[in-house]
Protein backbone atom coordinates (compact mmCIF):
# COMPACT_ATOMS: atom_id res chain seq x y z
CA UNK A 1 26.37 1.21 -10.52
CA UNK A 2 22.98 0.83 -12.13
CA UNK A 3 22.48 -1.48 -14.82
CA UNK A 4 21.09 0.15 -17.62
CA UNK A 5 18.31 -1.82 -18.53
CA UNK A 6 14.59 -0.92 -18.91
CA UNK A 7 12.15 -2.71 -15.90
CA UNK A 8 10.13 -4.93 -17.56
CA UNK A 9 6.13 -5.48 -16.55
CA UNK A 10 5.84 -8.73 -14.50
CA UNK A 11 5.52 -11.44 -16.28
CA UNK A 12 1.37 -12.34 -17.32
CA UNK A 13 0.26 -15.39 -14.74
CA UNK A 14 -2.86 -16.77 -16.18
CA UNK A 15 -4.24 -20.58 -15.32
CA UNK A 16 -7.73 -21.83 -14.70
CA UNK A 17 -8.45 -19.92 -12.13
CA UNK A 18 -7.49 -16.76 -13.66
CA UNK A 19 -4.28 -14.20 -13.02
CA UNK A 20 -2.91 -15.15 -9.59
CA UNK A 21 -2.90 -12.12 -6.58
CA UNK A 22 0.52 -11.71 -4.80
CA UNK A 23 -0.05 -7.83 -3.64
CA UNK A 24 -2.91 -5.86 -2.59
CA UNK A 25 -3.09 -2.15 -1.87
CA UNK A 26 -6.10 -0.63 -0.52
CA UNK A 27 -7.18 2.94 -0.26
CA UNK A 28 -9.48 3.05 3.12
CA UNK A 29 -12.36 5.54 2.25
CA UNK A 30 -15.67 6.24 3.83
CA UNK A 31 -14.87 6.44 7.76
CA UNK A 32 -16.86 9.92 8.27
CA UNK A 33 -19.33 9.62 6.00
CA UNK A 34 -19.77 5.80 7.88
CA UNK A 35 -19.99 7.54 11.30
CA UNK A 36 -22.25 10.79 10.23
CA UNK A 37 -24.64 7.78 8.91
CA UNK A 38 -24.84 6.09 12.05
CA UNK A 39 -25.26 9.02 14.19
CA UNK A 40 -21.55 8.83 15.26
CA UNK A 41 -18.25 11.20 15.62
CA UNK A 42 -15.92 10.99 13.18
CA UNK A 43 -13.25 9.19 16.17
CA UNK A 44 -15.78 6.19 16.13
CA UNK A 45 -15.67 6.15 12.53
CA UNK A 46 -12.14 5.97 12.48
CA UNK A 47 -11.75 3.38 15.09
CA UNK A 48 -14.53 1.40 13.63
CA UNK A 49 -12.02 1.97 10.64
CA UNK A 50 -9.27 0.29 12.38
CA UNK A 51 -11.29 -2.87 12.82
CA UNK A 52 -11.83 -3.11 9.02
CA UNK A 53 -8.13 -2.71 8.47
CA UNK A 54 -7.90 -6.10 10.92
CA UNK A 55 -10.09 -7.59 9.39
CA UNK A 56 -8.94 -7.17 5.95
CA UNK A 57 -5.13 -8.27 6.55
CA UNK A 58 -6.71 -11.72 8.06
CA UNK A 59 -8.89 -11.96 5.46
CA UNK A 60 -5.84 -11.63 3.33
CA UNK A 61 -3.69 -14.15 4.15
CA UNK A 62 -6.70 -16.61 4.32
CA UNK A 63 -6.46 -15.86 0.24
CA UNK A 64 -3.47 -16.65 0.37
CA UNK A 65 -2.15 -12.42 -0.81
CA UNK A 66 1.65 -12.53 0.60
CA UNK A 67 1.65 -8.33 0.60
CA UNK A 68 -1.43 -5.94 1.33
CA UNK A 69 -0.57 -1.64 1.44
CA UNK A 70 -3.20 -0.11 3.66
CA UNK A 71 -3.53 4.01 2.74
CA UNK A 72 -3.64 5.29 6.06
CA UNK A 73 -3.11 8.93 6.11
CA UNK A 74 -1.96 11.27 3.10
CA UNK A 75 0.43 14.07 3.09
CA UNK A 76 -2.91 16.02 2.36
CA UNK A 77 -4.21 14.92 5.76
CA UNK A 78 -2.37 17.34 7.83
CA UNK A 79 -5.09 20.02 6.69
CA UNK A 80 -7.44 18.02 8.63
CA UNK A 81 -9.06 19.86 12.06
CA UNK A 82 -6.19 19.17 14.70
CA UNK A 83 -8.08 17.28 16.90
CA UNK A 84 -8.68 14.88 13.96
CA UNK A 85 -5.16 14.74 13.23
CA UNK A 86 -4.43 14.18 16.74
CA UNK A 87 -6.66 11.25 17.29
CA UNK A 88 -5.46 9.27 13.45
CA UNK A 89 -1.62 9.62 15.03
CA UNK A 90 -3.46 8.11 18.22
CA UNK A 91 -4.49 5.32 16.52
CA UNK A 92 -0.97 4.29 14.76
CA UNK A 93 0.87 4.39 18.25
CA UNK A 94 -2.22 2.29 19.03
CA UNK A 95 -1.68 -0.47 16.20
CA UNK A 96 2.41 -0.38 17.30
CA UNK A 97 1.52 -1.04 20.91
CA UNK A 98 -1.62 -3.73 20.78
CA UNK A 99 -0.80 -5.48 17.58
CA UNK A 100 2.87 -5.67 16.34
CA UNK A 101 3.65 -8.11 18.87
CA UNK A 102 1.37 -10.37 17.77
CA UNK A 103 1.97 -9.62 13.65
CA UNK A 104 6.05 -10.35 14.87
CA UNK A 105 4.98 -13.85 16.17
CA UNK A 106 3.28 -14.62 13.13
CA UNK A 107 5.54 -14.27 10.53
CA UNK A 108 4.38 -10.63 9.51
CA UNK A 109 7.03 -7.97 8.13
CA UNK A 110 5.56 -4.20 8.68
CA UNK A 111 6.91 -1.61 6.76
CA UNK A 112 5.78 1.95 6.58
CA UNK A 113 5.88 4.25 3.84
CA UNK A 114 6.08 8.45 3.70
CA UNK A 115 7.86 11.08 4.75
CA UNK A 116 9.02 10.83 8.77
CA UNK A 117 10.64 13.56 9.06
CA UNK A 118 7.93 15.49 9.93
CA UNK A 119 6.05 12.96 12.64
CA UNK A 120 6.22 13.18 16.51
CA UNK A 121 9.35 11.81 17.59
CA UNK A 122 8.30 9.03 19.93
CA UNK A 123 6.12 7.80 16.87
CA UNK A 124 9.16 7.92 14.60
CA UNK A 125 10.60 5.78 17.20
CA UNK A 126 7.75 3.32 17.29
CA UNK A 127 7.81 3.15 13.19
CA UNK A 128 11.50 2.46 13.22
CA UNK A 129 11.36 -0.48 16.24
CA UNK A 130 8.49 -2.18 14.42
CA UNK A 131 10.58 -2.50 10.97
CA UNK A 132 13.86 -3.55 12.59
CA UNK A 133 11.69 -5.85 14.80
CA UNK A 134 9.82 -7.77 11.73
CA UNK A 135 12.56 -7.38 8.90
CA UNK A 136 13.36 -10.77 9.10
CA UNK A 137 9.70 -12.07 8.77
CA UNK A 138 8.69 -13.33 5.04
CA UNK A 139 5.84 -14.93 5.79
CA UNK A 140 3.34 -11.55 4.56
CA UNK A 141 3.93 -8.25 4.37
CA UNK A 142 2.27 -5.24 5.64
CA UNK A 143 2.61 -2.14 4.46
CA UNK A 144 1.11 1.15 6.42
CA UNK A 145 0.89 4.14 4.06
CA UNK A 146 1.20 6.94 6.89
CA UNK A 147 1.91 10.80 6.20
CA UNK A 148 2.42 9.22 2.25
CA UNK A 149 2.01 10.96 -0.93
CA UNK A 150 2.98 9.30 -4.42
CA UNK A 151 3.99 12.72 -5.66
CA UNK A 152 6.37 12.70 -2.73
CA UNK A 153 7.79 9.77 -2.66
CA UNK A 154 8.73 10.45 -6.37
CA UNK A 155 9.95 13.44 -5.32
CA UNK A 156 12.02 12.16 -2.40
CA UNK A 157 13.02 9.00 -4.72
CA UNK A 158 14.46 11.82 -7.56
CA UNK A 159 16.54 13.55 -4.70
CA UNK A 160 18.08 10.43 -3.19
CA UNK A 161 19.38 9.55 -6.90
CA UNK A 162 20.57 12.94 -7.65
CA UNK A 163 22.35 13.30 -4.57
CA UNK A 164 24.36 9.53 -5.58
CA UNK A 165 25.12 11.14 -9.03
CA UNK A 166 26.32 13.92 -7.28
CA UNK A 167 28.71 12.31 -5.19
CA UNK A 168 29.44 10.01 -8.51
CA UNK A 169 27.84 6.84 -6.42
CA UNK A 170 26.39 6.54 -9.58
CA UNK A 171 26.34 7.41 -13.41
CA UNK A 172 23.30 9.65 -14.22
CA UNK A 173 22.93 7.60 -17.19
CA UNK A 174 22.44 4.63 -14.53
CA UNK A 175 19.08 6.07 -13.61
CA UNK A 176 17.04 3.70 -14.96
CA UNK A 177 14.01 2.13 -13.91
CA UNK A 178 14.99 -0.36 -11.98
CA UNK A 179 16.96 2.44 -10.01
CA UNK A 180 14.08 4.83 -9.42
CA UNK A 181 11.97 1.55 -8.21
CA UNK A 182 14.44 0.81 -5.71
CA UNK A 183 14.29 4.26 -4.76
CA UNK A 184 11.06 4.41 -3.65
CA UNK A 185 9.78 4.04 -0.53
CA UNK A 186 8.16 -0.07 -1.52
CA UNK A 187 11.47 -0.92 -2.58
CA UNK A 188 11.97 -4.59 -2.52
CA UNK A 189 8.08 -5.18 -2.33
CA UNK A 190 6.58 -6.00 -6.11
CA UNK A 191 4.10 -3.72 -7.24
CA UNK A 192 0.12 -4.20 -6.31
CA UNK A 193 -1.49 -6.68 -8.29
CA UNK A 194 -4.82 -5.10 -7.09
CA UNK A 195 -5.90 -1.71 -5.95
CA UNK A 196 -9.16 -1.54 -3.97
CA UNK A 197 -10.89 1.98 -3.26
CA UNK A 198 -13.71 1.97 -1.08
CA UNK A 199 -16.88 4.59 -0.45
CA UNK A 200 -17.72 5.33 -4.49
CA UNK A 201 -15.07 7.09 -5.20
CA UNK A 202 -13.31 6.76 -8.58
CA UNK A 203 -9.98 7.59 -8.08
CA UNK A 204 -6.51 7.05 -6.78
CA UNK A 205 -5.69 10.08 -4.60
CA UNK A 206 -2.22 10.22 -5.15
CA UNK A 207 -1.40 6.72 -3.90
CA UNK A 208 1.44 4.28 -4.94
CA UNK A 209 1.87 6.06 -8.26
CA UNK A 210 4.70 4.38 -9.75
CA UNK A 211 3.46 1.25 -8.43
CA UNK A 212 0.43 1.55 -9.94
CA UNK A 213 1.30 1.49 -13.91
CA UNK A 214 0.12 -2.05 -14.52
CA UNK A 215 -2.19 -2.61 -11.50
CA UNK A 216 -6.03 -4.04 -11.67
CA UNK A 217 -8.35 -1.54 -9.94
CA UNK A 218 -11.59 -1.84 -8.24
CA UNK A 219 -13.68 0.30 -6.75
CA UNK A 220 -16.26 -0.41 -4.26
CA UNK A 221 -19.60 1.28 -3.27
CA UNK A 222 -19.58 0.12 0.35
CA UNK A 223 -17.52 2.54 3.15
CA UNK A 224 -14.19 1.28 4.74
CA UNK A 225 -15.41 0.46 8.08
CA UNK A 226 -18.53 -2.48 5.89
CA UNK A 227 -15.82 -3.69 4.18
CA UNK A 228 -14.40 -7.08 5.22
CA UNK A 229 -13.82 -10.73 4.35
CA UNK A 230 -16.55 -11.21 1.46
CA UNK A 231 -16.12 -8.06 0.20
CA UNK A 232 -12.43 -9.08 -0.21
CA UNK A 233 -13.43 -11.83 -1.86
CA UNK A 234 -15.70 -10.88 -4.35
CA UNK A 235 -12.96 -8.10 -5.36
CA UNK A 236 -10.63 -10.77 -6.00
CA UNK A 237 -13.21 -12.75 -7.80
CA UNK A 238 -13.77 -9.64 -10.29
CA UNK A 239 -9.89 -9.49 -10.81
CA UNK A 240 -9.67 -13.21 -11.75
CA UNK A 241 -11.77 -12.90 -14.33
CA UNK A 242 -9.84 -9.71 -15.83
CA UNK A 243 -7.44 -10.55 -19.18
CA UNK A 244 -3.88 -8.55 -18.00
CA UNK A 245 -1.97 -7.42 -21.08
CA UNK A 246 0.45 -5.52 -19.75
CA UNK A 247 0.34 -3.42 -23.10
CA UNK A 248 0.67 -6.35 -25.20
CA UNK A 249 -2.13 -7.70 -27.00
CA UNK A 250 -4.28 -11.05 -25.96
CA UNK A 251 -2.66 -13.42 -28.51
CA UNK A 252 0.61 -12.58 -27.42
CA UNK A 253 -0.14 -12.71 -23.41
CA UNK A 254 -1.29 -16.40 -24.42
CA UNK A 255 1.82 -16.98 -26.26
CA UNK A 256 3.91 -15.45 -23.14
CA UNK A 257 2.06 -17.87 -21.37
């Protein structure tokens, strides 16, 4: 049974070097408008996409982040050309088979959020043999937004919880939330400190909605596959010097603190 209890904001972490950075999510924009620059297909966009994504994780846990999301493909994505489709479901078998083995050794737990139902079998199979492989790994997370939509996972969040009050699992009035949160597809993971958007575009797309009420957001000019360890960086240098309220007002937050 659900507590009922309201889910508070985290806690405001302020020091010297300004609010600390626990959880990154990233929204990875800019890989066909990087390629059509350059002369290139979109397929050596997206693989020159992949090498960003590398690159940011290590550049992660050099800063010391313990969780980075990486917004791989949408649930918006499947209206892509199917060759395109083809080729970004390529590249996530890819990832499974050349780098999970190494992410085990080191300490890495990968999780993947969406909907599965819908994906190829063998890469359903792939998805659920890298979680049970790395769930006991606490060292970082890694979190692969594939076939994801916020609206979705709200949706499929709502359904799993009416289906428990249904069965009288649990009290409707024990929907709180703290029950929708662990719900959701992040479950266990806190929310993102930080959500970076690359390519100049000014806006969430549907991604980690929930997650995202209190969440410091930055948006970058530069395309997914320029982006790397000092543009990492210098987003977390911009955050640091941001004043998080959570709602309340500064006086208080330094009184919290």
């Amino acid at each position: 049974m659900f507590a009922a209890q309201k889910t508070q904001p985290p806690a405001p972490t302020t020091g010297d070097a300004g609010p600390s950075v626990e959880h990154v999510a990233i929204i990875m924009d800019g890989n066909g408008r990087w390629a059509e620059r350059k002369g290139l297909s979109r397929i050596e966009g997206h693989r020159a996409g992949v090498e960003a994504a590398r690159r940011a994780v290590r550049a992660a846990r050099e800063e010391g982040i313990k969780a980075v999301t990486l917004y791989s493909f949408s649930t918006e994505n499947w209206s892509r050309p199917d060759w395109e489709v083809r080729h970004l479901l390529g590249l996530l078998r890819r990832f499974f088979r050349d780098d999970l083995t190494e992410l085990a050794s080191e300490g890495v737990r990968v999780r993947v959020l969406g909907e599965r139902d819908n994906l190829p079998p063998d890469l359903r199979k792939l998805v659920l043999e890298a979680e049970e492989r790395t769930a006991s790994n606490a060292d970082f997370t890694l979190q692969i937004a594939f076939n994801y939509g916020g609206r979705d996972e709200l949706v499929r969040a709502a359904a799993k919880l009416a289906q428990q009050a249904a069965s009288g699992d649990i009290d409707p009035a024990g929907v709180t939330e703290a029950a929708i949160t662990a719900a959701l597809d992040t479950s266990g993971v806190p929310d993102p400190d930080l959500i970076i958007r690359t390519s100049g575009e000014r806006r969430i797309s549907n991604f980690l909605l929930w997650q995202a009420a209190y969440a410091e957001l930055i948006f970058l000019d530069c395309l997914w596959p320029d982006f790397g360890k000092a543009e990492l960086h210098a987003a977390l240098e911009d955050f640091r010097q941001r004043d998080r309220r959570y709602g309340g007002r500064k006086a208080e937050v330094a009184t919290a603190s």
